[in-house]
PDB file of N, CA and C in Angstrom:
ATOM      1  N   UNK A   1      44.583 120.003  50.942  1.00  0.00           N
ATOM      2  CA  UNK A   1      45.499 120.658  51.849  1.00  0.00           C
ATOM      3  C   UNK A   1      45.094 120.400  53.291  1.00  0.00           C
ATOM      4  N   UNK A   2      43.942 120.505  53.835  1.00  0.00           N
ATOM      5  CA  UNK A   2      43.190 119.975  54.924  1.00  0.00           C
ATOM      6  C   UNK A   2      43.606 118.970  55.284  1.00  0.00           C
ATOM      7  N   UNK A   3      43.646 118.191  54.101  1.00  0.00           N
ATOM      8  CA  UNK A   3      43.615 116.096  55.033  1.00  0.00           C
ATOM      9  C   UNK A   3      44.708 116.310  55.103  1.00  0.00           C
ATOM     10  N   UNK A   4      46.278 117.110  54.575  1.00  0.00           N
ATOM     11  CA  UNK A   4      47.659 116.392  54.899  1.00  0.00           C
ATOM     12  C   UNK A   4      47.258 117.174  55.993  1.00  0.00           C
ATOM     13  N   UNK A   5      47.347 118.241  56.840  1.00  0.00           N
ATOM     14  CA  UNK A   5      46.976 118.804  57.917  1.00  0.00           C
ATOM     15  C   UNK A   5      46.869 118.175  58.762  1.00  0.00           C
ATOM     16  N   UNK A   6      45.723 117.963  58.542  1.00  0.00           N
ATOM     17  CA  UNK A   6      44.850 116.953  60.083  1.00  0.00           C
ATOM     18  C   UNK A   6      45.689 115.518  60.041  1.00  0.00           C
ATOM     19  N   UNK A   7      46.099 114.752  58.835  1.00  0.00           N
ATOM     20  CA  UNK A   7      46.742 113.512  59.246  1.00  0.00           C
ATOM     21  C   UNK A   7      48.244 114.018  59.930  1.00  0.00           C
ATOM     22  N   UNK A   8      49.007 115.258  59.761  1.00  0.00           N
ATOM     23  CA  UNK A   8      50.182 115.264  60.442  1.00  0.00           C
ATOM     24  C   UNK A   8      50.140 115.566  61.689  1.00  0.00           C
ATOM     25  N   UNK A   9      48.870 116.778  62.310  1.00  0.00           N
ATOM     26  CA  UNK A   9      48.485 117.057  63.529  1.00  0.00           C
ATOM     27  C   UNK A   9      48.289 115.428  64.294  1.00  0.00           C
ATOM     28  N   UNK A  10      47.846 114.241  63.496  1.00  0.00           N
ATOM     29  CA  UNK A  10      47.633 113.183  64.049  1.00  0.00           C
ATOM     30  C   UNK A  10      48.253 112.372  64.515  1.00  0.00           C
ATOM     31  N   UNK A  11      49.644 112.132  63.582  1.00  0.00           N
ATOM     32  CA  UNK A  11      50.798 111.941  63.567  1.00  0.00           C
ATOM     33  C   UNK A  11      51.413 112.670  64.649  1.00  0.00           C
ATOM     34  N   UNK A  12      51.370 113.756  64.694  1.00  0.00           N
ATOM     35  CA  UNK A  12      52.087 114.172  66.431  1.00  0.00           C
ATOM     36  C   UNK A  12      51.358 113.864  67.331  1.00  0.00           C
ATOM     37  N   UNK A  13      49.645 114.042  67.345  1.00  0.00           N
ATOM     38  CA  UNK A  13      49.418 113.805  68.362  1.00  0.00           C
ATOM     39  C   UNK A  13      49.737 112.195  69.071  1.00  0.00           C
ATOM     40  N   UNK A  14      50.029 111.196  67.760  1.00  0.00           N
ATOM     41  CA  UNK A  14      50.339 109.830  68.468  1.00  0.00           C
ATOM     42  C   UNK A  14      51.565 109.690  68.934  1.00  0.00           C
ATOM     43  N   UNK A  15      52.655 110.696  68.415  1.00  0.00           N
ATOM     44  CA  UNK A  15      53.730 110.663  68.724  1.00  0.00           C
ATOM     45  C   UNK A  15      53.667 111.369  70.397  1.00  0.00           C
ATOM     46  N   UNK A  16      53.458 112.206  70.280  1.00  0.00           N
ATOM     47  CA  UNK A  16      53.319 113.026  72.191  1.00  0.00           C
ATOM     48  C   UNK A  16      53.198 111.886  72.987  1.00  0.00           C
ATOM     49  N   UNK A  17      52.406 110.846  73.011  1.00  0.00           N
ATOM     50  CA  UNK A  17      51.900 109.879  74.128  1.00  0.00           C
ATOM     51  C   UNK A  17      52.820 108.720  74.442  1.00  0.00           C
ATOM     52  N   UNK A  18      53.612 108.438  72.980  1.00  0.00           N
ATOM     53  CA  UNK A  18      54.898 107.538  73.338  1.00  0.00           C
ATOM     54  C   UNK A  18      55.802 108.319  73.408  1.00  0.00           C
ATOM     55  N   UNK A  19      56.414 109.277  72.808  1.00  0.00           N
ATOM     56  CA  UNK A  19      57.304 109.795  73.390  1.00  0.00           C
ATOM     57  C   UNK A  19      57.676 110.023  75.352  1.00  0.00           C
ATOM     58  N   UNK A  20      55.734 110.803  75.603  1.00  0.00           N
ATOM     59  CA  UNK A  20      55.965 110.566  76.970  1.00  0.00           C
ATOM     60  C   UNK A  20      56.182 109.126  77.949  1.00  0.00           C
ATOM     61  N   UNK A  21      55.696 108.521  77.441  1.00  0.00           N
ATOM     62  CA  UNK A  21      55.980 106.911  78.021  1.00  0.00           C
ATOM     63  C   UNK A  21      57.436 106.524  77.631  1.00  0.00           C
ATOM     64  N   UNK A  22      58.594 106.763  76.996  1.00  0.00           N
ATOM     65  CA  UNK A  22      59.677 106.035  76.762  1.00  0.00           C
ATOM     66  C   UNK A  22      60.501 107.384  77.840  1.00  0.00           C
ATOM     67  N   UNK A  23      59.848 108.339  77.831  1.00  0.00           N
ATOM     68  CA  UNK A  23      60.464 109.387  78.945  1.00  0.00           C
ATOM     69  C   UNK A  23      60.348 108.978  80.288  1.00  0.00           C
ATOM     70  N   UNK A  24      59.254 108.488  80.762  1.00  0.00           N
ATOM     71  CA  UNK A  24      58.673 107.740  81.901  1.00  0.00           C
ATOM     72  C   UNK A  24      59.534 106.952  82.145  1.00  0.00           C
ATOM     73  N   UNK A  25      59.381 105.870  81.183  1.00  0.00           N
ATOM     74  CA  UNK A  25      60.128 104.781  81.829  1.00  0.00           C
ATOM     75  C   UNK A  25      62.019 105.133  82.149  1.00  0.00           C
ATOM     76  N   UNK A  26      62.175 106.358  80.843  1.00  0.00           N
ATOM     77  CA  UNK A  26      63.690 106.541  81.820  1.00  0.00           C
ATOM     78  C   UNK A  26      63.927 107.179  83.215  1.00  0.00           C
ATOM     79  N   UNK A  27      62.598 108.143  83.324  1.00  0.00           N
ATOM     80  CA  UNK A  27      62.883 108.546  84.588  1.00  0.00           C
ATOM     81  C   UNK A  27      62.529 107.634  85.678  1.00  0.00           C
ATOM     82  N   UNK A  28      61.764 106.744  85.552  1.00  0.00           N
ATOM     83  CA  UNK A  28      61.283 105.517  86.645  1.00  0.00           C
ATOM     84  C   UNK A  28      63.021 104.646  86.565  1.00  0.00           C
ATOM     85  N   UNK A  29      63.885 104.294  85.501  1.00  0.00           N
ATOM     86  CA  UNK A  29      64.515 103.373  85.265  1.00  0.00           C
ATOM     87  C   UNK A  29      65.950 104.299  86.295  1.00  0.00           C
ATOM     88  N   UNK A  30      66.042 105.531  86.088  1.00  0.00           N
ATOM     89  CA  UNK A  30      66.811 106.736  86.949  1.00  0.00           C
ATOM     90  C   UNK A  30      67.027 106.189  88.324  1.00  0.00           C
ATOM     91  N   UNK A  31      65.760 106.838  88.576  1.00  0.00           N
ATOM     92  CA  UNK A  31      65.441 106.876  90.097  1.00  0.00           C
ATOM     93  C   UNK A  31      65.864 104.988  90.547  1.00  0.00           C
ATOM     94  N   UNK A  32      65.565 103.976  89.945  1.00  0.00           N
ATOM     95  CA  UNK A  32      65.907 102.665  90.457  1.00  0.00           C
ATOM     96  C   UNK A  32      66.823 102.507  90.943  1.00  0.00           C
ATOM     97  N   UNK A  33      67.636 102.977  89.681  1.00  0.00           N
ATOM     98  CA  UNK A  33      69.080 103.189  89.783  1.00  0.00           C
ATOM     99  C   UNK A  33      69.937 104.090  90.742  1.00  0.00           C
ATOM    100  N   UNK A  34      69.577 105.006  90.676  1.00  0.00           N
ATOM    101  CA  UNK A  34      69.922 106.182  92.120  1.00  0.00           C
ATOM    102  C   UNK A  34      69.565 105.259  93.793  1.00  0.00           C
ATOM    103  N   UNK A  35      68.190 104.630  93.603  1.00  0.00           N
ATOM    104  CA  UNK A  35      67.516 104.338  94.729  1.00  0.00           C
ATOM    105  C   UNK A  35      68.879 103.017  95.190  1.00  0.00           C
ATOM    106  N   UNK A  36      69.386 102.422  94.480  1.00  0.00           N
ATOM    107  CA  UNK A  36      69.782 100.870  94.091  1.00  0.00           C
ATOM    108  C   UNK A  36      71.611 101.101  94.989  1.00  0.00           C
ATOM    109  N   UNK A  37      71.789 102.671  94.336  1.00  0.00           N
ATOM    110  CA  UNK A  37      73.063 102.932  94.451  1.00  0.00           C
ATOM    111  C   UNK A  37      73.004 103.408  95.898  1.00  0.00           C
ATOM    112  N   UNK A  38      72.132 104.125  96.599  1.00  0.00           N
ATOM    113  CA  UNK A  38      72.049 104.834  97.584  1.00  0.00           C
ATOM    114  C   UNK A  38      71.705 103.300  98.677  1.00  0.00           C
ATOM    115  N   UNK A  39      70.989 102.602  98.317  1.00  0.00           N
ATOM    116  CA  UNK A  39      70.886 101.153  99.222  1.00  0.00           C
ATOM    117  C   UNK A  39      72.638 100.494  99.345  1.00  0.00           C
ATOM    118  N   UNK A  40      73.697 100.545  98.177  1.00  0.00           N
ATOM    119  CA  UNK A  40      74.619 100.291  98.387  1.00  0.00           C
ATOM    120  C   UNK A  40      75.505 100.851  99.393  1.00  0.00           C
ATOM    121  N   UNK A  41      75.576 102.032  98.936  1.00  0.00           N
ATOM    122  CA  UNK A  41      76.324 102.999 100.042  1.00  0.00           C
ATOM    123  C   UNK A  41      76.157 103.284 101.330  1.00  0.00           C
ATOM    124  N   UNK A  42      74.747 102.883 101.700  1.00  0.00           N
ATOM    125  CA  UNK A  42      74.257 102.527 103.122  1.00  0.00           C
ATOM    126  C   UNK A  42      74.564 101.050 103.789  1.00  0.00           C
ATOM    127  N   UNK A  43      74.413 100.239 102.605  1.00  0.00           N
ATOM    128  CA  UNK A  43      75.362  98.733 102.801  1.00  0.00           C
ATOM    129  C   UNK A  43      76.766  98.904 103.356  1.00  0.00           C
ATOM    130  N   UNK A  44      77.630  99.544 102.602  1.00  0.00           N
ATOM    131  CA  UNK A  44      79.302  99.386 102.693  1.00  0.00           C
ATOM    132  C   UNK A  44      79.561 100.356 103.557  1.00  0.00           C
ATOM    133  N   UNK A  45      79.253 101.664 104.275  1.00  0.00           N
ATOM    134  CA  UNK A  45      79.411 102.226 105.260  1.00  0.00           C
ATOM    135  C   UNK A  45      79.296 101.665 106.702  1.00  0.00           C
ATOM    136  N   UNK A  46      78.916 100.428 106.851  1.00  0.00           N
ATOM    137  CA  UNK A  46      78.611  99.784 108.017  1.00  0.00           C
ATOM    138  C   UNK A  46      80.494  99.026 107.774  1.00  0.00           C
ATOM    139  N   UNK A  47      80.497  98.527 106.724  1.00  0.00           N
ATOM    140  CA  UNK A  47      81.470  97.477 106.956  1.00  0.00           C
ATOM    141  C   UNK A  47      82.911  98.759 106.647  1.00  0.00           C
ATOM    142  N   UNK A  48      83.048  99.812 106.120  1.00  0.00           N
ATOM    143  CA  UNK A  48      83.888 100.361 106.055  1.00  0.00           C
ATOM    144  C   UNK A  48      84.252 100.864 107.353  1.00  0.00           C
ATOM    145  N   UNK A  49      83.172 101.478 108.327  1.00  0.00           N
ATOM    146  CA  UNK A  49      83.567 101.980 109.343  1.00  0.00           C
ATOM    147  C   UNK A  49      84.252 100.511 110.936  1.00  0.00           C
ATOM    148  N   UNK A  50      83.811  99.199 110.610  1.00  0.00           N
ATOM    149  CA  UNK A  50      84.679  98.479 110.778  1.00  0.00           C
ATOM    150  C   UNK A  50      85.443  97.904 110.730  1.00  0.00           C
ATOM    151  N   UNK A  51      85.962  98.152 109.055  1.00  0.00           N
ATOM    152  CA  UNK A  51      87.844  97.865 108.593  1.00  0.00           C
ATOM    153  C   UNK A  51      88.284  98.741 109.091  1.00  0.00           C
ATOM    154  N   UNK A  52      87.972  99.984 109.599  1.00  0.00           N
ATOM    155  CA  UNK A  52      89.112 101.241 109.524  1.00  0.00           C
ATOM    156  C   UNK A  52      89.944 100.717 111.200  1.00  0.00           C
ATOM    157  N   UNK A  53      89.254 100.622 112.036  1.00  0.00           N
ATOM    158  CA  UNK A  53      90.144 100.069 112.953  1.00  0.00           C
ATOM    159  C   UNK A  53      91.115  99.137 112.625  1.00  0.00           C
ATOM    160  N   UNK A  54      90.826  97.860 112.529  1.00  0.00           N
ATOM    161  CA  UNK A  54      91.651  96.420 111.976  1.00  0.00           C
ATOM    162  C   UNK A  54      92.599  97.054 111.172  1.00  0.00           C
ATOM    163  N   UNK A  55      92.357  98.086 109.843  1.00  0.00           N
ATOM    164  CA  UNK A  55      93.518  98.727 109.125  1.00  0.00           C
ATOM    165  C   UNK A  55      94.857  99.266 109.667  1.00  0.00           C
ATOM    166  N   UNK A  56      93.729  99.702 110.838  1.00  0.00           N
ATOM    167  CA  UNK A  56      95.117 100.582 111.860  1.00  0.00           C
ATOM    168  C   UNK A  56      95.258 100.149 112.603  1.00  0.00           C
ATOM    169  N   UNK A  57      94.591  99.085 112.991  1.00  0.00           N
ATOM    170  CA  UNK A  57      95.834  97.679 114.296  1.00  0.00           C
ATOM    171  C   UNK A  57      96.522  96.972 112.881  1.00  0.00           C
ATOM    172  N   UNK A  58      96.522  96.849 111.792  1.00  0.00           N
ATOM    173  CA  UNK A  58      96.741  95.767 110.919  1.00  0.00           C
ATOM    174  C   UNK A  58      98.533  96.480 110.599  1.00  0.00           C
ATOM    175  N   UNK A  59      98.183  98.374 110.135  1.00  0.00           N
ATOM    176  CA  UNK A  59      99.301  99.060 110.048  1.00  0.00           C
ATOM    177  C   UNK A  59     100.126  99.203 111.013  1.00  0.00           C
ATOM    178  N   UNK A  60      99.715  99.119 112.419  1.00  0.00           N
ATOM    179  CA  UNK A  60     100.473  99.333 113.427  1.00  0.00           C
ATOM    180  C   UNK A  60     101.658  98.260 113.447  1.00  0.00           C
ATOM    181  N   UNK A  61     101.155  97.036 113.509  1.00  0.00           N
ATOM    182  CA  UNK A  61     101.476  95.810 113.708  1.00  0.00           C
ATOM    183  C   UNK A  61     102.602  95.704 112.832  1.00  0.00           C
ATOM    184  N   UNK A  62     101.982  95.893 111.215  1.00  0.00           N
ATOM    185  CA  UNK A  62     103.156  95.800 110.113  1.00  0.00           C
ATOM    186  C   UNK A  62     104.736  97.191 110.133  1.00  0.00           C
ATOM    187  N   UNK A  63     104.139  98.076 111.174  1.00  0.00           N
ATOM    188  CA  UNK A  63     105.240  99.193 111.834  1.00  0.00           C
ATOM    189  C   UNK A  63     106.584  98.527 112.411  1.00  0.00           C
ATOM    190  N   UNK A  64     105.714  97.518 113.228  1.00  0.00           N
ATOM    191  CA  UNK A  64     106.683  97.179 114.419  1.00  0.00           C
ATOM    192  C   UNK A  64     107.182  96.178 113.367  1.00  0.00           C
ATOM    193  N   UNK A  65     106.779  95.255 112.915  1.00  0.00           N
ATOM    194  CA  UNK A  65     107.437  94.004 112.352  1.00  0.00           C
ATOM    195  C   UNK A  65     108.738  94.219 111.731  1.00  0.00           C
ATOM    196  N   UNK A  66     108.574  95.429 110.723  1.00  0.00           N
ATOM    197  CA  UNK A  66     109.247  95.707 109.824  1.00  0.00           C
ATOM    198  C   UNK A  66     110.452  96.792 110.728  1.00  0.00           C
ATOM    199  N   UNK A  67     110.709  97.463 111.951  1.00  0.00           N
ATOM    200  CA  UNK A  67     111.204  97.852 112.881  1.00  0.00           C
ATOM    201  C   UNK A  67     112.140  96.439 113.260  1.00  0.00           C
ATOM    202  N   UNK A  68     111.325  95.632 113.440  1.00  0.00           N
ATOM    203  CA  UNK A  68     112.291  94.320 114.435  1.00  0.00           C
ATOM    204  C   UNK A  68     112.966  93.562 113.057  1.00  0.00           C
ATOM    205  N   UNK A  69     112.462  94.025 112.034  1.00  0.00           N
ATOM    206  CA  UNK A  69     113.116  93.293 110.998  1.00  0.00           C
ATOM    207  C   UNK A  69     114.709  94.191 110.819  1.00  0.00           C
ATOM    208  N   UNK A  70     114.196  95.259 110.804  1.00  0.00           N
ATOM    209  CA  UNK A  70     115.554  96.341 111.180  1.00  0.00           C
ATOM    210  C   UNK A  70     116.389  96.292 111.749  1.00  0.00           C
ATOM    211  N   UNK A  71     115.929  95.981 113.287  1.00  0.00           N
ATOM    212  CA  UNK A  71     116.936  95.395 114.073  1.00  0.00           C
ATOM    213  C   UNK A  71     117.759  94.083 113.955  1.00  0.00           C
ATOM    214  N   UNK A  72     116.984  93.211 113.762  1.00  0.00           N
ATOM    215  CA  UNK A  72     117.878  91.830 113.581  1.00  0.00           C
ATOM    216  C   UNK A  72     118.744  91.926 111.986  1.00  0.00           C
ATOM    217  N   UNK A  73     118.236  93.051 111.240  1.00  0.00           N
ATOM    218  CA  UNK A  73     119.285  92.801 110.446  1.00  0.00           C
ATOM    219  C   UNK A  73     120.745  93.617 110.984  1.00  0.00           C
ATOM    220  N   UNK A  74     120.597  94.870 111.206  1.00  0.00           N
ATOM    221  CA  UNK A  74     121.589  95.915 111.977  1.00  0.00           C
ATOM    222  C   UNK A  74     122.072  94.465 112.918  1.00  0.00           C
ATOM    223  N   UNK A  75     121.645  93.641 114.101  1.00  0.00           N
ATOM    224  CA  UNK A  75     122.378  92.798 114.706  1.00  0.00           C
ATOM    225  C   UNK A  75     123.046  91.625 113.994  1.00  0.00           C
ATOM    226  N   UNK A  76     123.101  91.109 112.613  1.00  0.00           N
ATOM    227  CA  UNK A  76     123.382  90.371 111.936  1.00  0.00           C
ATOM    228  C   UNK A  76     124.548  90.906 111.330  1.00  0.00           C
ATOM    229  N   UNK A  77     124.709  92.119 110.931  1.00  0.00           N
ATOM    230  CA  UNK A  77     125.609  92.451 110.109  1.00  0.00           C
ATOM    231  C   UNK A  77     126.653  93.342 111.267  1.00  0.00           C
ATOM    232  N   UNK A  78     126.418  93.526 112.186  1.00  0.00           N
ATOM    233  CA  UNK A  78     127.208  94.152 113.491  1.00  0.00           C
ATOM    234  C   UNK A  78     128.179  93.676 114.487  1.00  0.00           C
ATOM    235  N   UNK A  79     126.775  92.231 114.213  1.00  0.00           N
ATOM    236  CA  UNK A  79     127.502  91.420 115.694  1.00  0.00           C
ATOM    237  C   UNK A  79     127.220  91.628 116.850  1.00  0.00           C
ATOM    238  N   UNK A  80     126.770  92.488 116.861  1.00  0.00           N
ATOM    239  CA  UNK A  80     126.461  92.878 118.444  1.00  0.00           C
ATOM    240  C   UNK A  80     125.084  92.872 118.960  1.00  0.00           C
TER     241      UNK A  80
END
């Protein structure tokens, strides 16, 4: 009764040490990933905050076009 004892206490105790190491490596593999994503979002905030202008000279522009497209059709079908 002893030896199954001590061999299952043994059996966990080898299990505790990988278990903690395959835990490790997910929380090391986490944080990469968090770290990886947070380097992105510091990337594309530079270039987002310089489309947003160009967007809105880009929308402005496509305002008027589509305005003068208005007009020359109203003068096409008017005559006048």
């Amino acid at each position: 009764m002893t030896g199954e004892l001590t061999f299952d206490l043994a059996m966990s105790n080898r299990q505790i040490p990988g278990l903690s190491t395959v835990m490790l490596l997910q929380v090391i593999a986490v944080l990469r990933f968090v770290r990886q994503v947070l380097e992105m979002i510091r990337a594309a905030d530079p270039i987002v905050d310089l489309r947003i202008p160009t967007v809105q000279t880009s929308s402005a522009m496509n305002c008027h076009i589509n305005a003068l497209q208005a007009n020359r059709r109203g003068l096409m079908s008017t005559g006048n």
